[in-house]
Structure formats: structure tokens, C-alpha cells
N, C-alpha and C. Protein backbone atom coordinates (compact mmCIF):
# COMPACT_ATOMS: atom_id res chain seq x y z
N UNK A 1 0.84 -1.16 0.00
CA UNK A 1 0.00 0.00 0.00
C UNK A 1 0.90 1.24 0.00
N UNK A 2 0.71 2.01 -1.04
CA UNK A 2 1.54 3.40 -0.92
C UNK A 2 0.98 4.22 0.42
N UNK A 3 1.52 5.43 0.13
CA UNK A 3 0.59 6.29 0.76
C UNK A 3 -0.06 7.13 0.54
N UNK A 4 -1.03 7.24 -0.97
CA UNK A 4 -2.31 7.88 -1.38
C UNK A 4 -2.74 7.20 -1.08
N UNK A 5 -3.35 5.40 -0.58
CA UNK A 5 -3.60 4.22 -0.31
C UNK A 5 -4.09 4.70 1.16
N UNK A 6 -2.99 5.04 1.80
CA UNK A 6 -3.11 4.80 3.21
C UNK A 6 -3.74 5.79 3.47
N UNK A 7 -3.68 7.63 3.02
CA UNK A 7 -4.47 8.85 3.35
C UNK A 7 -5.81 8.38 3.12
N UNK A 8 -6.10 7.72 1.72
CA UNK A 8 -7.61 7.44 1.62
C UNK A 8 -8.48 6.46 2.57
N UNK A 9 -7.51 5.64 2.84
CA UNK A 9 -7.58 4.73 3.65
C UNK A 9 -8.49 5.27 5.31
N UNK A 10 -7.33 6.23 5.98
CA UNK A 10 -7.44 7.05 7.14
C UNK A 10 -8.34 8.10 7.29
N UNK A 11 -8.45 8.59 5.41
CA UNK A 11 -9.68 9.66 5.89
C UNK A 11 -11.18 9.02 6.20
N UNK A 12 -11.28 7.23 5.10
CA UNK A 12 -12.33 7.09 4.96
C UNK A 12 -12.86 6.60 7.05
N UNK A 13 -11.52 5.91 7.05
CA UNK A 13 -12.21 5.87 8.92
C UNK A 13 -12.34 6.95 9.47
N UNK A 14 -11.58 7.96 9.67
CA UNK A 14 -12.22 9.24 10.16
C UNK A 14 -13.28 9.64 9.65
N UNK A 15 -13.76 9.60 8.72
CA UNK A 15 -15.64 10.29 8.25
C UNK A 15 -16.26 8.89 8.90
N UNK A 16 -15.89 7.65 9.37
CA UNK A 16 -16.35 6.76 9.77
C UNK A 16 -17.01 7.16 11.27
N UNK A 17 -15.90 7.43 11.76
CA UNK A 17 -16.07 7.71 13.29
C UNK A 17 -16.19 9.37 13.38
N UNK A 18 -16.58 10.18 12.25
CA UNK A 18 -16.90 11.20 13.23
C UNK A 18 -15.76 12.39 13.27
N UNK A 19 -14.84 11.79 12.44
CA UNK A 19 -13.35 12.67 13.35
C UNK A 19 -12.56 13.63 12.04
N UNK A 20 -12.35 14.58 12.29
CA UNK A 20 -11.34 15.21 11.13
C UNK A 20 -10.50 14.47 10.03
N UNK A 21 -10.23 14.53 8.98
CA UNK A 21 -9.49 13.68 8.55
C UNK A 21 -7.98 14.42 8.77
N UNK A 22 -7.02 13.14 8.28
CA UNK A 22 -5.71 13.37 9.04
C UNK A 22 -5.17 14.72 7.75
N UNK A 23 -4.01 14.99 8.13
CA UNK A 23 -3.82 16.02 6.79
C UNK A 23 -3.13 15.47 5.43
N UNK A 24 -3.02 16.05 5.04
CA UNK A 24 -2.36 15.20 3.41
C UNK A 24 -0.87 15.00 3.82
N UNK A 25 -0.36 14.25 2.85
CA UNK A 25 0.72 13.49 3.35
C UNK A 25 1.78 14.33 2.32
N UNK A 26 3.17 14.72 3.28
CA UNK A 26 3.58 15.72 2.90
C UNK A 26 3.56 16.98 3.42
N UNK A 27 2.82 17.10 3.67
CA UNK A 27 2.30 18.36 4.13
C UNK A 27 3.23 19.17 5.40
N UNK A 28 3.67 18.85 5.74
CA UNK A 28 4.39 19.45 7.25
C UNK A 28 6.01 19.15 6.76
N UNK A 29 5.72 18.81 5.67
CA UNK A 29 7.46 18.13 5.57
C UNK A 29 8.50 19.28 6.27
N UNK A 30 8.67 20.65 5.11
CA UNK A 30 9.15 21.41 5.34
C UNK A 30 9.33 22.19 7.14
N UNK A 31 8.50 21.93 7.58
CA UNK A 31 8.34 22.37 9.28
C UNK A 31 9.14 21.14 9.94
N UNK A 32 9.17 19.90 9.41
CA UNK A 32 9.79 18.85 10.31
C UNK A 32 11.36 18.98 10.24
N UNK A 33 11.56 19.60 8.79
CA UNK A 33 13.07 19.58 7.96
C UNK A 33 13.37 20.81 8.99
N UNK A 34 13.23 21.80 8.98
CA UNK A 34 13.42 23.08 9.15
C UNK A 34 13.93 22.54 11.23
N UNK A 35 12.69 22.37 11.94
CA UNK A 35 12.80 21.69 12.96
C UNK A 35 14.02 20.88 13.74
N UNK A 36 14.48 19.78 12.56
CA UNK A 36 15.06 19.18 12.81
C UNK A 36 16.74 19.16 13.13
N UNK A 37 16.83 20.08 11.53
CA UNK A 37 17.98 20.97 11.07
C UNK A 37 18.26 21.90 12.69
N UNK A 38 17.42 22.74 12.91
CA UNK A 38 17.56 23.94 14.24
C UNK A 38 18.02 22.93 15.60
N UNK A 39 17.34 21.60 15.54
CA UNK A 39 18.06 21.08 16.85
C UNK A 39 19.13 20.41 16.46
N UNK A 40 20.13 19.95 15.40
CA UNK A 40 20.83 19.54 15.30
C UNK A 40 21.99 20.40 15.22
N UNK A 41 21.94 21.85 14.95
CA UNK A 41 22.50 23.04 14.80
C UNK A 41 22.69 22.99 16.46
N UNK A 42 21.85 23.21 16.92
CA UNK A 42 22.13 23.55 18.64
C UNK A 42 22.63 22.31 19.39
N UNK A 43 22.43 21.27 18.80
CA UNK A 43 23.06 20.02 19.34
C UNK A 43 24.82 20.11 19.23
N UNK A 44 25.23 20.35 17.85
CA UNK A 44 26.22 20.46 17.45
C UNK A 44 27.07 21.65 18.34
N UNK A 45 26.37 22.90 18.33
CA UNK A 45 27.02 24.00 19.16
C UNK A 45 27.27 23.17 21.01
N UNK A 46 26.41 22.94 21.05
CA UNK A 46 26.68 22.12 22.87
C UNK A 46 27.85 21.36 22.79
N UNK A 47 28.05 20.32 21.57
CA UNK A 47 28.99 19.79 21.28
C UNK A 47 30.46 20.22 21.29
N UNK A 48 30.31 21.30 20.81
CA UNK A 48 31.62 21.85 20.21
C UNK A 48 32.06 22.81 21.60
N UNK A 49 31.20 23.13 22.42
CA UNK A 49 31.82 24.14 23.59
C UNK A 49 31.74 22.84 24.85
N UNK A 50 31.59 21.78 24.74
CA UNK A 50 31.99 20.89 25.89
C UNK A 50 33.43 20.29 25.58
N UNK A 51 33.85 20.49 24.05
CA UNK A 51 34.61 20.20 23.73
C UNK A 51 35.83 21.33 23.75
N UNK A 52 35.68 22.39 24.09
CA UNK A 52 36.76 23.17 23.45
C UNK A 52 36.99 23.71 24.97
């Protein structure tokens, strides 16, 4: 099952039960990238001044 498979999949149980459907897939990528990048930046700086 891809995952246009699985969104259709998840929205059709959410209109099942009542509930929002989930958001499209993809969608947040850029916020997770961006996110991830900023704590690994500050990870790295902790790094480098326990070290020096």
C-alpha cells in the first residue's frame, strides 16, 4: 500500500467515526526539515563548547 492508499484509507475511517481527517501526506514536511535541522544546529554548538 503506498501512501495515497493509506491517506484514503485514514480519511475514509475518520468520516467513519466522526473525526477530522488526518492532513495530506507531505504536508508538514518542510516544518519537520526546518525543525530538525535547528536542533541539530544547537546540538552540534553544545557539542563543540563541551569540547573546546
Amino acid at each position: 500500500m503506498d501512501i495515497v492508499q493509506q491517506h484514503m484509507l485514514d480519511s475514509y475511517r475518520a468520516a467513519q467515526h466522526g473525526e477530522p481527517p488526518p492532513p495530506l501526506p507531505g504536508r508538514h514536511d518542510r516544518e519537520v526539515l526546518r525543525e530538525l535541522r535547528r536542533r541539530f544546529h544547537a546540538w552540534t554548538a553544545g557539542q563543540n563548547r563541551r569540547d573546546a
